[in-house]
PDB file of N, CA and C in Angstrom:
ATOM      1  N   UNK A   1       0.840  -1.171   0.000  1.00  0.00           N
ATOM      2  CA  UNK A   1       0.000   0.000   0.000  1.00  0.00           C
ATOM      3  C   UNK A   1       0.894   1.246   0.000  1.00  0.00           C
ATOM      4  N   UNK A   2       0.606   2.378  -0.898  1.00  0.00           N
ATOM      5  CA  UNK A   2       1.246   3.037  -1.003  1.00  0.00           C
ATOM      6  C   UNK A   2       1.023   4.217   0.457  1.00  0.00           C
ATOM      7  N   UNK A   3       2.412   5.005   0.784  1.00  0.00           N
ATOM      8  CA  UNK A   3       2.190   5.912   1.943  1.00  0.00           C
ATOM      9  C   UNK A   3       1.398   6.999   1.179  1.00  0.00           C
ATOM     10  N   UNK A   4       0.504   7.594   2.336  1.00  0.00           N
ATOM     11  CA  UNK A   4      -0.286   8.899   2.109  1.00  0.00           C
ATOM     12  C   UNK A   4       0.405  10.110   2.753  1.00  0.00           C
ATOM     13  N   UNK A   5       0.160  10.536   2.110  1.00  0.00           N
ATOM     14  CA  UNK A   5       0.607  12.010   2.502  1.00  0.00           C
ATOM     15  C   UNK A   5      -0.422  13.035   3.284  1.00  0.00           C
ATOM     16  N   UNK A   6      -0.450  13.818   4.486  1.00  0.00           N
ATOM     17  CA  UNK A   6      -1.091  14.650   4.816  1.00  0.00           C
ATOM     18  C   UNK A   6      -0.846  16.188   4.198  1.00  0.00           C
ATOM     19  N   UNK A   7      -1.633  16.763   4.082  1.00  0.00           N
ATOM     20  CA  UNK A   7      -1.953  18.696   3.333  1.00  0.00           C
ATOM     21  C   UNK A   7      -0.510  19.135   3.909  1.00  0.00           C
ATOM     22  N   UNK A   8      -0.220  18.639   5.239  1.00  0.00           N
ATOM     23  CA  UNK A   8       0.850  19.781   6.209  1.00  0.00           C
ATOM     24  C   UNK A   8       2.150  19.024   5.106  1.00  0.00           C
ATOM     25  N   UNK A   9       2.268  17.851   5.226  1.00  0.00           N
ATOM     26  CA  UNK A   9       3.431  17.265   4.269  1.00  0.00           C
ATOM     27  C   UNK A   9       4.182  17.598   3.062  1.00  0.00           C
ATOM     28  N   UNK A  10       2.347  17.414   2.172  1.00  0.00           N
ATOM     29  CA  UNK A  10       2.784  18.112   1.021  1.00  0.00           C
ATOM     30  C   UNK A  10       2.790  19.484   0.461  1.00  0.00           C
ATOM     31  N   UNK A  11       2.439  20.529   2.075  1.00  0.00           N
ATOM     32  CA  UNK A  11       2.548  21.642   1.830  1.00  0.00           C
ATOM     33  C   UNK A  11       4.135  22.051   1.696  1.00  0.00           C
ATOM     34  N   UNK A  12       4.881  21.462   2.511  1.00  0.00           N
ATOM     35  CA  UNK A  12       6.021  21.102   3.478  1.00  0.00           C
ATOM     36  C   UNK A  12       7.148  20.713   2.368  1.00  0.00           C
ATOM     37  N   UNK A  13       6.640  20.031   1.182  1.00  0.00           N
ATOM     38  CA  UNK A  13       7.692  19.987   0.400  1.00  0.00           C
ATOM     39  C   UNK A  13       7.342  20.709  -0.701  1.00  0.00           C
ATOM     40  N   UNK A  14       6.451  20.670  -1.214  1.00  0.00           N
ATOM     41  CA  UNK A  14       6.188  21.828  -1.858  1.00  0.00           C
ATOM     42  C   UNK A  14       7.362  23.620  -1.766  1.00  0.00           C
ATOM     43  N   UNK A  15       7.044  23.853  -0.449  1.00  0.00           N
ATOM     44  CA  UNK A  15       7.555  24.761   0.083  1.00  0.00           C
ATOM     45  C   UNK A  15       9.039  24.615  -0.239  1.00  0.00           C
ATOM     46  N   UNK A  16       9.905  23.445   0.056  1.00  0.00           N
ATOM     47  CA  UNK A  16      11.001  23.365  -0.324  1.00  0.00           C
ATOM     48  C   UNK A  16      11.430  23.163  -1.429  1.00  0.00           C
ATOM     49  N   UNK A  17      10.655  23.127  -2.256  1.00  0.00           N
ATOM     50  CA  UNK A  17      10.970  22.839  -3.628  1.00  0.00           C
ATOM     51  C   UNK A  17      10.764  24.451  -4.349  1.00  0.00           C
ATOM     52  N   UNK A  18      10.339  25.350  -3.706  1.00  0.00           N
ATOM     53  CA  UNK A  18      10.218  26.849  -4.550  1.00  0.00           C
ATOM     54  C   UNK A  18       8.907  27.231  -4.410  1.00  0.00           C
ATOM     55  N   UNK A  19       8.152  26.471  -3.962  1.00  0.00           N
ATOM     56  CA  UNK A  19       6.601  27.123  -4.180  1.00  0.00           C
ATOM     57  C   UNK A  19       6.079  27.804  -3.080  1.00  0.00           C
ATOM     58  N   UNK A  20       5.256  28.619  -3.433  1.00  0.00           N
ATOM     59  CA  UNK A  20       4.804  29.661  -2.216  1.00  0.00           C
ATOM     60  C   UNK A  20       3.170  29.945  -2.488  1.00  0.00           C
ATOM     61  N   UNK A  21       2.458  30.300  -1.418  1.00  0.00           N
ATOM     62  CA  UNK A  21       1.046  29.936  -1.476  1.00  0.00           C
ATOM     63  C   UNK A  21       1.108  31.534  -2.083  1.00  0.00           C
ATOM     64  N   UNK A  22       0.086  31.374  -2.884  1.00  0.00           N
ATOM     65  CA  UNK A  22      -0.639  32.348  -3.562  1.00  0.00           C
ATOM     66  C   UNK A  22      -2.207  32.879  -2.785  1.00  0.00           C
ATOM     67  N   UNK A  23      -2.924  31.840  -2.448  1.00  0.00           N
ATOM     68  CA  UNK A  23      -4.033  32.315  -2.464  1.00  0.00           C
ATOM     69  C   UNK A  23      -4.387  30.622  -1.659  1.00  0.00           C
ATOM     70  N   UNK A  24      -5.696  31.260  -0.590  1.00  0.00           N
ATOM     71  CA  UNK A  24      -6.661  29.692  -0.599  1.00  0.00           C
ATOM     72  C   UNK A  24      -8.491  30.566  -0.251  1.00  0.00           C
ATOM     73  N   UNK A  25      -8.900  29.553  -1.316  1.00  0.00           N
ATOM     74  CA  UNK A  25     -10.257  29.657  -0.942  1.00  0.00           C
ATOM     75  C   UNK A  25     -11.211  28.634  -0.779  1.00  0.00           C
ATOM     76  N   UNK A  26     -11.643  28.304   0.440  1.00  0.00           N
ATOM     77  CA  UNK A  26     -12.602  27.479   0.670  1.00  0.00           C
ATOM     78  C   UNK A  26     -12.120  26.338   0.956  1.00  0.00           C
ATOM     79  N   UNK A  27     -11.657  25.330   0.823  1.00  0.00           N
ATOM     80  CA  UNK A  27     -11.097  24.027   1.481  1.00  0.00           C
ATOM     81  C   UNK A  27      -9.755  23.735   0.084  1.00  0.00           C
ATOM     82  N   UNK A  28      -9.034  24.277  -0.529  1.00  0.00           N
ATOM     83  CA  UNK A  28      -8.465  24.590  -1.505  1.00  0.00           C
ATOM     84  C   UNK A  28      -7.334  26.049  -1.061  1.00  0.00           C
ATOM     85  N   UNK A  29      -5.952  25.010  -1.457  1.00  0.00           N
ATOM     86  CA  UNK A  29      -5.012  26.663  -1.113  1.00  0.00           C
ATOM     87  C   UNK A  29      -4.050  26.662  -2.460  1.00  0.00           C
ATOM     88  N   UNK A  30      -3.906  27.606  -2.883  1.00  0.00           N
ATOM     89  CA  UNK A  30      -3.034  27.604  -4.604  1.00  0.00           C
ATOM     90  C   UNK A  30      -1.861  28.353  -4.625  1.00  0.00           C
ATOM     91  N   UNK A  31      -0.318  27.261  -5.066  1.00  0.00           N
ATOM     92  CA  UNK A  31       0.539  27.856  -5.057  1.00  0.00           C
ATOM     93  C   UNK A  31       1.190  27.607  -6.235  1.00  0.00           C
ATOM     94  N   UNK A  32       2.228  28.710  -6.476  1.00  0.00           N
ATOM     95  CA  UNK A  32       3.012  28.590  -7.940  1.00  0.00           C
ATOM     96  C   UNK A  32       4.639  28.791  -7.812  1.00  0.00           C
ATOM     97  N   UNK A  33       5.280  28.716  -8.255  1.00  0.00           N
ATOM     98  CA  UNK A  33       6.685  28.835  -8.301  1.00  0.00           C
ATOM     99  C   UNK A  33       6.752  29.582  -9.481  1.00  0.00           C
ATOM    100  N   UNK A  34       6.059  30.033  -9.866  1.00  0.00           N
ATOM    101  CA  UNK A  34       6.155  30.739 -11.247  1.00  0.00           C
ATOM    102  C   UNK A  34       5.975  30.319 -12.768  1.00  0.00           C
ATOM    103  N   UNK A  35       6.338  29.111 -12.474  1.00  0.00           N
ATOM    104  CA  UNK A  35       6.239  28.355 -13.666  1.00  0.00           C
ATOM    105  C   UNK A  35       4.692  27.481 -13.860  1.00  0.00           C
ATOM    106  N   UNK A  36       5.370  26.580 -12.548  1.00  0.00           N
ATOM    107  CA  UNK A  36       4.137  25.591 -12.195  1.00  0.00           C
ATOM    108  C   UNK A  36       2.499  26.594 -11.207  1.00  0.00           C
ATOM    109  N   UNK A  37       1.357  26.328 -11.602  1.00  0.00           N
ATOM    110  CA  UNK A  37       0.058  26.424 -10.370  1.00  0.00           C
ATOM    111  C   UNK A  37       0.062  25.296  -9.831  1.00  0.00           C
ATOM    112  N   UNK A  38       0.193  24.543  -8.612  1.00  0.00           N
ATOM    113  CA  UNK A  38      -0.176  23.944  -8.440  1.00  0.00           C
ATOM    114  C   UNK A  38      -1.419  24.095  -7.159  1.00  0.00           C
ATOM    115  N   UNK A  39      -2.891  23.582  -6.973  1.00  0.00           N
ATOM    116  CA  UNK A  39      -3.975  23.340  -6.108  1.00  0.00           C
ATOM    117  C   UNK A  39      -3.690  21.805  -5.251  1.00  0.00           C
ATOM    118  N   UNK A  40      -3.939  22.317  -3.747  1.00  0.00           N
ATOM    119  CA  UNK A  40      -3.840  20.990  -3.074  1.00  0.00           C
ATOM    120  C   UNK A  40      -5.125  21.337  -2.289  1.00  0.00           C
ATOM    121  N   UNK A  41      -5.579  20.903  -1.609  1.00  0.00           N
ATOM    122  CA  UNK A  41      -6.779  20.587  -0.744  1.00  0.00           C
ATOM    123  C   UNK A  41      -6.794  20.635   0.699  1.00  0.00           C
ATOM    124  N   UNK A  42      -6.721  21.750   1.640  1.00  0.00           N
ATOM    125  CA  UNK A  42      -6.437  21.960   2.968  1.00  0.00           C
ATOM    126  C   UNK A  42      -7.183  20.639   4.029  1.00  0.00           C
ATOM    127  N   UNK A  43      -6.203  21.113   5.173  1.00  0.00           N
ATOM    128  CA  UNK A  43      -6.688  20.365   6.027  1.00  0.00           C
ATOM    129  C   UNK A  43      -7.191  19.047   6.009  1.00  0.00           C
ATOM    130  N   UNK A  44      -6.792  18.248   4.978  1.00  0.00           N
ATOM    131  CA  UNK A  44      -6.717  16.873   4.962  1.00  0.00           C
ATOM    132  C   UNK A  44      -6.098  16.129   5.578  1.00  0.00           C
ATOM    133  N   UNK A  45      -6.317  14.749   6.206  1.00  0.00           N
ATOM    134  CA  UNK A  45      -5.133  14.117   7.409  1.00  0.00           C
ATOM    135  C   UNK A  45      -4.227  12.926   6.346  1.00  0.00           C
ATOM    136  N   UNK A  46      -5.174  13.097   5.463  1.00  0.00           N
ATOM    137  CA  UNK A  46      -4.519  12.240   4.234  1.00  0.00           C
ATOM    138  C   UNK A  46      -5.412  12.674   2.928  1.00  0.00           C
ATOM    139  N   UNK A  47      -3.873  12.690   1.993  1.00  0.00           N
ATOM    140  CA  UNK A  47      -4.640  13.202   0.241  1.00  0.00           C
ATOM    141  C   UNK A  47      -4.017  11.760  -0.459  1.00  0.00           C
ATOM    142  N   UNK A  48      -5.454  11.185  -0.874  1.00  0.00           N
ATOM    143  CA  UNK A  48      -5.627  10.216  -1.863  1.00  0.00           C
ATOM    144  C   UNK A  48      -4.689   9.845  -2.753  1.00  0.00           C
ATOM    145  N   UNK A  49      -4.075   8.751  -3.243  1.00  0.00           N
ATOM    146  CA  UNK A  49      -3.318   8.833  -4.463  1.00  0.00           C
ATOM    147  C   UNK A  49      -2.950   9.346  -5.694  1.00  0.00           C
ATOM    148  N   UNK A  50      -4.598   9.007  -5.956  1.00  0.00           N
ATOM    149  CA  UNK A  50      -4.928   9.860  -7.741  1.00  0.00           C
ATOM    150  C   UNK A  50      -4.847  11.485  -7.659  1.00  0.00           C
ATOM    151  N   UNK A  51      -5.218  12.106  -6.236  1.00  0.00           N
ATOM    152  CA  UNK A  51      -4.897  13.617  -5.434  1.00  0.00           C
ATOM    153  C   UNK A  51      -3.482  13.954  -5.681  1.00  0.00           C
ATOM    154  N   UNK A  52      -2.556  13.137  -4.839  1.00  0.00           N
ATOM    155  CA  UNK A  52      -1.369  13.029  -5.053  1.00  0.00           C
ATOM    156  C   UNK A  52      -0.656  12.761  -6.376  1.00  0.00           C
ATOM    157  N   UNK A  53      -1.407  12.223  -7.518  1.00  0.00           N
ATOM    158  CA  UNK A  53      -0.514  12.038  -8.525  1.00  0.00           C
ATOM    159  C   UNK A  53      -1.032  13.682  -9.644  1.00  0.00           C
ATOM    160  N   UNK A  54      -2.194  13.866  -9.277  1.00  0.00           N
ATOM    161  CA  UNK A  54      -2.578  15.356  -9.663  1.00  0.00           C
ATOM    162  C   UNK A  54      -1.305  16.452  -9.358  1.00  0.00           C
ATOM    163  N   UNK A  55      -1.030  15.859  -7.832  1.00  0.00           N
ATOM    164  CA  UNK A  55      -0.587  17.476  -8.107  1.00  0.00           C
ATOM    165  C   UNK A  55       0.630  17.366  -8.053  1.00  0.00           C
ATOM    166  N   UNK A  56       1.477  16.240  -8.429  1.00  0.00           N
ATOM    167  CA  UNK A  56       2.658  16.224  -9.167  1.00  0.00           C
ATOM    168  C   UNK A  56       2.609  16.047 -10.249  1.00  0.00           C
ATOM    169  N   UNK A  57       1.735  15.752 -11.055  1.00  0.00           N
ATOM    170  CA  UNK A  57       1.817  16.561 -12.645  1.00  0.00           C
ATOM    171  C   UNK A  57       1.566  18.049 -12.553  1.00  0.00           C
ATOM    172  N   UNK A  58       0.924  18.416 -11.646  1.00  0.00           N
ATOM    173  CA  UNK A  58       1.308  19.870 -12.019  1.00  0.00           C
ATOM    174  C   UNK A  58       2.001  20.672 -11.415  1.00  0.00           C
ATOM    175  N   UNK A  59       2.798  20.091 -10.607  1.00  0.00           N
ATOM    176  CA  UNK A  59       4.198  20.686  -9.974  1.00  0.00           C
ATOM    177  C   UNK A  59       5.160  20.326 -10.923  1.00  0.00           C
ATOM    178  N   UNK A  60       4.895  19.257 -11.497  1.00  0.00           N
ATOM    179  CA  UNK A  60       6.484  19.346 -12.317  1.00  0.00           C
ATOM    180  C   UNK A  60       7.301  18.379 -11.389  1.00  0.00           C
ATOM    181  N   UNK A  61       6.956  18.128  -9.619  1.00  0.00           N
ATOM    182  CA  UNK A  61       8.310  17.460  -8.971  1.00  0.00           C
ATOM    183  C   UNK A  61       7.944  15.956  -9.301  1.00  0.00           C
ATOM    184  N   UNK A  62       8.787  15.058  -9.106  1.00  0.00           N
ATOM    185  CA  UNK A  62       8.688  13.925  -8.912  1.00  0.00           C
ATOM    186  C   UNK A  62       8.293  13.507  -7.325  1.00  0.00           C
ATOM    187  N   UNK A  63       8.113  12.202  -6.888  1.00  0.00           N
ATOM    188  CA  UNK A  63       7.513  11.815  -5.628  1.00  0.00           C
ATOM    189  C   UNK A  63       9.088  11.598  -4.806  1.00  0.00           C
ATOM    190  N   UNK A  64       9.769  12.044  -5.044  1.00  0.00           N
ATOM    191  CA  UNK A  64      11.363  11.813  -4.626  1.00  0.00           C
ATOM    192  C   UNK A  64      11.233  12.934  -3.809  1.00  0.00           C
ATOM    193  N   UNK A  65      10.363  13.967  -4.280  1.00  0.00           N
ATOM    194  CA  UNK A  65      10.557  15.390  -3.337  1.00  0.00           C
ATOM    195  C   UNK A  65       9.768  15.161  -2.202  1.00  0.00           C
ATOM    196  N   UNK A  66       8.459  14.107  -2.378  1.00  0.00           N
ATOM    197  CA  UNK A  66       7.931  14.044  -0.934  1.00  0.00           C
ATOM    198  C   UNK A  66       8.123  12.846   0.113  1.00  0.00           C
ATOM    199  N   UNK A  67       9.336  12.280  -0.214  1.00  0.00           N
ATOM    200  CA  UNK A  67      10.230  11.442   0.431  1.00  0.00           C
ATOM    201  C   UNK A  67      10.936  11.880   1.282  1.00  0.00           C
ATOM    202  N   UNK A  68      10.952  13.287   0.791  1.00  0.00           N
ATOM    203  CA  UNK A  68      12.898  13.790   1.713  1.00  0.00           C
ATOM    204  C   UNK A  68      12.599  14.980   2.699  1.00  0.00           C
TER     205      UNK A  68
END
């Protein structure tokens, strides 16, 4: 079974990877590095796989970044 990730986690690498929150509205917070938008989903204790594979296609990182 694959590990889940919680919102604080993948805010957490996100963050280290260049991205910075832009904006959140409503259960939804949106950040960009300039290049990439990427949307994650607040306050979750766990984000889903197919969640998780969303929003590394649109980060651009690989799952290596939310390993480390």
């Amino acid at each position: 079974m694959p590990k889940r990730y919680s919102t604080a986690e993948v805010l957490r690498a996100l963050l280290r990877a260049g991205f910075r929150q832009v904006s959140q509205r409503g259960s939804h917070i949106k950040l960009t590095d300039g290049e990439h938008v990427v949307i994650v989903p607040a306050g979750r204790r766990e984000i889903r796989p197919g969640t998780l594979n969303s929003i590394l296609n649109q980060s651009g990182l690989s799952k290596e970044h939310f390993e480390g």
